[in-house]
Protein backbone atom coordinates (compact mmCIF):
# COMPACT_ATOMS: atom_id res chain seq x y z
CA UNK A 1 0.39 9.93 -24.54
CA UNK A 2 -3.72 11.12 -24.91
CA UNK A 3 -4.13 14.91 -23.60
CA UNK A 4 -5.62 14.24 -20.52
CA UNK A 5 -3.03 12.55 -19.53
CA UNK A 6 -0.64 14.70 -20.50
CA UNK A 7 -2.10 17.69 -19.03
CA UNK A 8 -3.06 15.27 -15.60
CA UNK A 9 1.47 15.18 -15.55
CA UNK A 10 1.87 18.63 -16.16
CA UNK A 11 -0.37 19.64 -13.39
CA UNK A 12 1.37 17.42 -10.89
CA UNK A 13 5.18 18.22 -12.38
CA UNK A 14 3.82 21.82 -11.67
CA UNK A 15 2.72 20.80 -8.04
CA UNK A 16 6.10 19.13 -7.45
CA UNK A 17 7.92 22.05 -8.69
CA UNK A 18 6.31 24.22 -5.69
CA UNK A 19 8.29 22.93 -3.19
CA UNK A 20 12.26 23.41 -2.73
CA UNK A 21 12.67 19.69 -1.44
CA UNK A 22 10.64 16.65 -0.49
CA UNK A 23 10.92 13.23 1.48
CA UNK A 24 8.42 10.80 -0.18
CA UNK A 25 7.33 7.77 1.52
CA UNK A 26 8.68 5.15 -0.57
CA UNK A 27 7.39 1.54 -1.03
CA UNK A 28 8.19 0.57 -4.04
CA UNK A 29 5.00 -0.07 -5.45
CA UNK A 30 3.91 1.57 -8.38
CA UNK A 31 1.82 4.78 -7.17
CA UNK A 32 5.35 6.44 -5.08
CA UNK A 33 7.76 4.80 -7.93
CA UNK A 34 5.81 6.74 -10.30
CA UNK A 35 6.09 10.06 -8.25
CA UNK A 36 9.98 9.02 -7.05
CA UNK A 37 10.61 9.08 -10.42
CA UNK A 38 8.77 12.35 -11.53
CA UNK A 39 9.62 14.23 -8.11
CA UNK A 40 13.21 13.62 -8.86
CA UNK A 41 13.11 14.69 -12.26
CA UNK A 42 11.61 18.16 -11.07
CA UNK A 43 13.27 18.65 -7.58
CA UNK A 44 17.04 16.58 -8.98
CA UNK A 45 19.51 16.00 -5.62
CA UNK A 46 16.50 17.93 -3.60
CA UNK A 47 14.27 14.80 -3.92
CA UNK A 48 14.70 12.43 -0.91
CA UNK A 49 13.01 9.17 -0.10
CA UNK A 50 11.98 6.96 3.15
CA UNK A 51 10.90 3.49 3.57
CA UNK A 52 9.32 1.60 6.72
CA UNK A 53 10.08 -1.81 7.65
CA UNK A 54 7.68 -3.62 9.74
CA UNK A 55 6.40 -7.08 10.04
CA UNK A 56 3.14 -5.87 7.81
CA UNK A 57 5.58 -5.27 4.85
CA UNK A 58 6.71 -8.54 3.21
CA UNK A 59 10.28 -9.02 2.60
CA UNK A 60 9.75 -9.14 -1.04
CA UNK A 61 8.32 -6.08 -0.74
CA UNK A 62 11.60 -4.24 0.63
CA UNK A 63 13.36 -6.20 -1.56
CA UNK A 64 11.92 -4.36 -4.46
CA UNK A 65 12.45 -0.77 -2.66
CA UNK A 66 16.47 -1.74 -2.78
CA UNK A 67 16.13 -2.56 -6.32
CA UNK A 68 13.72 0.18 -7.96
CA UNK A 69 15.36 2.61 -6.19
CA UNK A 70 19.06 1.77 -7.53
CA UNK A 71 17.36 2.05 -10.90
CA UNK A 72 15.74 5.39 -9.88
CA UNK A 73 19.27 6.71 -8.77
CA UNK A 74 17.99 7.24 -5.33
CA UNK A 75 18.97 5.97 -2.23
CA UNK A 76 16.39 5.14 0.94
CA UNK A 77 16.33 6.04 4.55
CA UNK A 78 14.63 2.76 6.35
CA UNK A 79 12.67 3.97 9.75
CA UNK A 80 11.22 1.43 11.73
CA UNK A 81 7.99 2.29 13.64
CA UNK A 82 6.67 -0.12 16.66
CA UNK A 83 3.49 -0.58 15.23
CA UNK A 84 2.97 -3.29 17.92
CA UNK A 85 3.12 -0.75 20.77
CA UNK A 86 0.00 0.30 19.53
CA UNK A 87 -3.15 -0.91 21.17
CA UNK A 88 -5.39 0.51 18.59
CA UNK A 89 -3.25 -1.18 15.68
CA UNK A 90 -2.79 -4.80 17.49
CA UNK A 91 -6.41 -4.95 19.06
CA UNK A 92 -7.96 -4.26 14.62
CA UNK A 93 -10.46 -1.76 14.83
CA UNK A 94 -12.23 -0.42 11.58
CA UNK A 95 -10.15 2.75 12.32
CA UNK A 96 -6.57 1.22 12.87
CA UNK A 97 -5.07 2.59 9.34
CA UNK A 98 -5.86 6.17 11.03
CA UNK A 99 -3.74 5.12 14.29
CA UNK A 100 -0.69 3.33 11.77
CA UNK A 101 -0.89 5.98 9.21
CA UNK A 102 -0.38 9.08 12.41
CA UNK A 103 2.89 6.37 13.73
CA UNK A 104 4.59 5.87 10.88
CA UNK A 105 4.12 9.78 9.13
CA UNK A 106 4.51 11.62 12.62
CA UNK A 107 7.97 9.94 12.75
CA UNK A 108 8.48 11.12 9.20
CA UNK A 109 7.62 14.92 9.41
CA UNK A 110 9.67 14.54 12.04
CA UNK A 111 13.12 13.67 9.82
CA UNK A 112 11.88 15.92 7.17
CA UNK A 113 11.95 18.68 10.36
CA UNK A 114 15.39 17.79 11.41
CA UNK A 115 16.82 17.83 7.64
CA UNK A 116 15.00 20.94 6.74
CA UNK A 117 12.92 19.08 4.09
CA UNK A 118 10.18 21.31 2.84
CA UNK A 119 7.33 18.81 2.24
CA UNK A 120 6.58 15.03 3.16
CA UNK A 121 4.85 13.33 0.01
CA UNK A 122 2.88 10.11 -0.57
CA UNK A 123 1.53 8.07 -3.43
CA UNK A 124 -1.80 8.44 -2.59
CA UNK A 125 -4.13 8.99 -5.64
CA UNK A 126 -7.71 9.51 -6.60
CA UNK A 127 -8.92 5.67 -7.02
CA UNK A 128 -7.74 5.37 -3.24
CA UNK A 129 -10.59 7.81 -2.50
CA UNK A 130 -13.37 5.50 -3.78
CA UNK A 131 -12.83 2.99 -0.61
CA UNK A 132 -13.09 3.46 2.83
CA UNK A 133 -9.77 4.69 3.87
CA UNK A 134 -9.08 6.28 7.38
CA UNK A 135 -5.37 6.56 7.37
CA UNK A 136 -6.18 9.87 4.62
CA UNK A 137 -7.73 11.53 7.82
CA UNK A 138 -3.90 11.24 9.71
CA UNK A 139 -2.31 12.24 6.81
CA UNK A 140 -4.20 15.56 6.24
CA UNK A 141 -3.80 16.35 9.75
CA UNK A 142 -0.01 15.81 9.30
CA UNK A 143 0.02 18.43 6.60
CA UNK A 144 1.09 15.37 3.87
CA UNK A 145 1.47 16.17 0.65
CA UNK A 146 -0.38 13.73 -2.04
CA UNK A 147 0.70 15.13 -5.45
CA UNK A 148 -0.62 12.04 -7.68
CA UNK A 149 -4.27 12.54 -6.15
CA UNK A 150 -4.61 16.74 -6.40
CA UNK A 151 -3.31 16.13 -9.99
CA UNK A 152 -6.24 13.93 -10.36
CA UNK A 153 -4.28 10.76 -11.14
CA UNK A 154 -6.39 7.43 -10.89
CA UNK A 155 -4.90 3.82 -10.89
CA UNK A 156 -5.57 3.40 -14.52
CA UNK A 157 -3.16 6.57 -15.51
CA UNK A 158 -0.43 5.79 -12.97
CA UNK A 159 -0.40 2.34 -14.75
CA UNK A 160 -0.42 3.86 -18.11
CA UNK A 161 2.56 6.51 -17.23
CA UNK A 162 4.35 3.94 -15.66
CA UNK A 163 4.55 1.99 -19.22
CA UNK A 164 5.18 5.33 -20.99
CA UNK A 165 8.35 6.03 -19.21
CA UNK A 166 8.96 2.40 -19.04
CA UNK A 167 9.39 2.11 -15.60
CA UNK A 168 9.98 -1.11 -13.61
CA UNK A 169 6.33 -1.23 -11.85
CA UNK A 170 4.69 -0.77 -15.38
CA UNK A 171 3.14 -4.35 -14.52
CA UNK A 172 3.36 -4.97 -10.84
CA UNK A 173 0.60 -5.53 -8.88
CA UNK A 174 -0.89 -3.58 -6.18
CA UNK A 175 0.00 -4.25 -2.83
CA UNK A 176 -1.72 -3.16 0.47
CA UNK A 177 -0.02 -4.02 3.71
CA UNK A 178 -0.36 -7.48 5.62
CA UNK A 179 -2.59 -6.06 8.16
CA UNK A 180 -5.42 -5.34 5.89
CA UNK A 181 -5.50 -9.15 5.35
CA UNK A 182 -7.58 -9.87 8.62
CA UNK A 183 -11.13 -8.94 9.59
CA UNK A 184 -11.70 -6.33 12.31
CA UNK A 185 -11.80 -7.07 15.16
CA UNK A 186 -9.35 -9.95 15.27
CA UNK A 187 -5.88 -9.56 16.97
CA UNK A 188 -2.87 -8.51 14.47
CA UNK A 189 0.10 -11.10 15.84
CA UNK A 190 3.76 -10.91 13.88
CA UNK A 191 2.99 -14.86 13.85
CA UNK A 192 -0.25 -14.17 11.91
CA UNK A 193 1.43 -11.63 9.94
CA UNK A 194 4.26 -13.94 9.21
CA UNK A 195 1.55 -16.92 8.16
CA UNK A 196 -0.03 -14.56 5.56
CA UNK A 197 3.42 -13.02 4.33
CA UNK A 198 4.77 -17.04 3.71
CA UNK A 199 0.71 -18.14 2.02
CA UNK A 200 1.11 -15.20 -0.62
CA UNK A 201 4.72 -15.63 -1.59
CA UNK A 202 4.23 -19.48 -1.58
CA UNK A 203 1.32 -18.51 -4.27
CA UNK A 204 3.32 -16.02 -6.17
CA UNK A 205 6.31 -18.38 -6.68
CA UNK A 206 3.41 -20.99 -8.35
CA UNK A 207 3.01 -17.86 -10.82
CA UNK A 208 -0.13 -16.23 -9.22
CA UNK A 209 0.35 -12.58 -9.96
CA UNK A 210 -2.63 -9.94 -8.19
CA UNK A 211 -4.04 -12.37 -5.21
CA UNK A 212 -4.76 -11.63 -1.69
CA UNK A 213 -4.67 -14.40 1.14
CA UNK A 214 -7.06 -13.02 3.95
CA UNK A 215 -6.98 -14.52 6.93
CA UNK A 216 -10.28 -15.59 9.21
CA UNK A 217 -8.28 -17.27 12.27
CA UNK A 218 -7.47 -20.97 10.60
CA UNK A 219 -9.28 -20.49 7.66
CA UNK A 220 -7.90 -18.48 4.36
CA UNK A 221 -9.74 -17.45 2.33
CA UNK A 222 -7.87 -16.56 -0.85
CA UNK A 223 -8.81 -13.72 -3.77
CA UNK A 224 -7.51 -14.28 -7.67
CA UNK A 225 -7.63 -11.78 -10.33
CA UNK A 226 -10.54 -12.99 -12.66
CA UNK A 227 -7.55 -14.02 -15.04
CA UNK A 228 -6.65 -16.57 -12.50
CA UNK A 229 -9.34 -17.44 -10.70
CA UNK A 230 -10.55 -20.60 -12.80
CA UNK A 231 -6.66 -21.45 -12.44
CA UNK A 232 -6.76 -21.51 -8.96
CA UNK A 233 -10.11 -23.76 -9.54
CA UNK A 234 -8.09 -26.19 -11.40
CA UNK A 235 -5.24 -26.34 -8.66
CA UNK A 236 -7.62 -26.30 -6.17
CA UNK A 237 -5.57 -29.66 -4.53
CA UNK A 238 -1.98 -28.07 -5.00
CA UNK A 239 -3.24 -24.47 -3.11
CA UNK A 240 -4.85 -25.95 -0.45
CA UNK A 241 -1.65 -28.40 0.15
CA UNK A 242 0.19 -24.91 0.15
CA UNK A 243 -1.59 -22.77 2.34
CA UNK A 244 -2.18 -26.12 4.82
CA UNK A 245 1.85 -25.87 4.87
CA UNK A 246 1.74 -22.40 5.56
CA UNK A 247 0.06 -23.24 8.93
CA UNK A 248 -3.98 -22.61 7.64
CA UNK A 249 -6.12 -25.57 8.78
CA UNK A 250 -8.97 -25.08 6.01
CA UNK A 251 -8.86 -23.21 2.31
CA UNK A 252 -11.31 -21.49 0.23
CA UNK A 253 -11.17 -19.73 -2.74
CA UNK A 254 -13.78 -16.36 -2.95
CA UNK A 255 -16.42 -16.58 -5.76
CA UNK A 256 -16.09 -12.62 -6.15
CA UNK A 257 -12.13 -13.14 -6.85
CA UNK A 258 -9.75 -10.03 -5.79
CA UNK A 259 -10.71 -6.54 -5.39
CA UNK A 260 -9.32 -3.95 -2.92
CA UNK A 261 -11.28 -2.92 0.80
CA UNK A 262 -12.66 -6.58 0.21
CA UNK A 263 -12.88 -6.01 4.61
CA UNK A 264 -14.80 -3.02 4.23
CA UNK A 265 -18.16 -4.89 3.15
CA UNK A 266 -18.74 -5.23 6.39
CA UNK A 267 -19.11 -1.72 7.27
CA UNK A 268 -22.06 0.40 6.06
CA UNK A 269 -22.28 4.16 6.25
CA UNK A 270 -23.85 4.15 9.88
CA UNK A 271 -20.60 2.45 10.75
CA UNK A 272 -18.20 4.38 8.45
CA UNK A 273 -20.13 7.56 10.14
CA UNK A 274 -19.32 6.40 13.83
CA UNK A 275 -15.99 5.64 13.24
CA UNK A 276 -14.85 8.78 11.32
CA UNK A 277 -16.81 10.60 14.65
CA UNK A 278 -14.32 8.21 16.96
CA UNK A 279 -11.24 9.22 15.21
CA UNK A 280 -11.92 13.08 15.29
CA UNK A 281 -12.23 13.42 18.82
């Protein structure tokens, strides 16, 4: 392990170490199985965990929270927020990660409260910060504790930590939830959600590893890493025979391949300025 990296886990094994306990949101993805596994290593028993199920989390996804956590020695709490209850979440505004973020956290502080759990924690880090992200605004006005990011951890090192203590994310790929998949402004539906959740795993299961299937009503329009984009060129036929089954009436693959807040390019800083203003009122 370089120094900086070794000083970058010091400084956030020193940050753990300041609380007596913790509940960390827990999603198995590689960001809050790296800090699961570091937060119990500092706080032991003291370390507890929470996952949310939801239509916007894929089944595989939960299925991998079951596993990595057996491995971690840790066993989840599952809480199960009505996301769907929320107008601000179902109608898709630039802004719903703010009103899904202050849901799902406010009914976590809340068991941390009732088990006299010192701190909530998430795997938020410092490449998150380099996107458009309003769910950080609900979780700083929760008082939520993101250990990874004030000990100045990007993507890059949580991957390379992750292989150093050979951990079972070392390799996985990132994962956002199902509802960043549509552009604002169009309705979130569980059948939608569903639809997107069966295109992706149908995709993984033909070996497709980081991909994202966004979907623009009928149409999908589907993101490969630049390792598998020319892949997905040559298969063009088999993928669009796939996502058709899925229920998408047209298919096209995106010239600019994956990359994260891919619905963000829409907005500019006029827009990002009006809706941070909306969401602090």
């Amino acid at each position: 392990m370089d120094k900086s990296l070794n000083q970058k886990l010091e400084f956030l094994q020193k940050q753990i170490t300041g609380f007596p306990s913790a509940l960390l949101a827990f999603s198995g993805g590689t960001d809050s199985t790296l800090l699961a596994f570091v937060s119990k290593e500092v706080l032991g028993g003291n370390l507890h965990i929470v996952t949310a199920t939801s239509p916007v989390y894929p089944q595989s996804e939960l299925d991998d929270v079951q596993r990595i956590s057996a491995l971690l020695g840790l066993e989840p709490d599952f809480i199960e927020p009505d996301l769907f209850s929320i107008p601000e979440f179902v109608n898709n505004p630039p802004e719903r990660c703010y009103y899904c973020k202050k849901k799902l956290f406010t009914s976590i502080v809340e068991m941390a409260e009732k088990r006299n759990i010192s701190a909530v924690f998430d795997g938020s880090n410092r490449s998150d910060e380099s996107d458009f992200r309003p769910g950080r605004k609900a979780l700083n006005e929760l008082g939520i504790i993101s250990p990874l990011s004030l000990a100045d951890m990007s993507k890059t090192d949580i991957y390379a930590l992750s292989r150093y203590f050979k951990l079972p994310t070392a390799n996985k790929a990132s994962m956002a939830c199902l509802a960043s998949r549509f552009p604002y402004g169009e309705a979130i539906t569980r059948e939608k959600l569903a639809r997107v959740e069966k295109a992706e795993k149908a995709l993984h299961d033909q070996g497709y590893n980081q991909l994202r299937v966004r979907s623009h009503g009928d149409l999908a329009r589907l993101e490969l890493s630049p390792q598998e984009i020319q892949k997905g060129f040559s298969e063009r036929d088999k993928l669009t025979d796939l996502l058709k089954q899925c229920g998408f009436t047209w298919c096209c693959i995106d010239l600019q391949g994956y990359r994260t807040g891919a619905m963000n390019e829409i907005l500019n800083n006029e827009k990002i300025t009006n809706i941070e203003y909306r969401i602090s009122k």
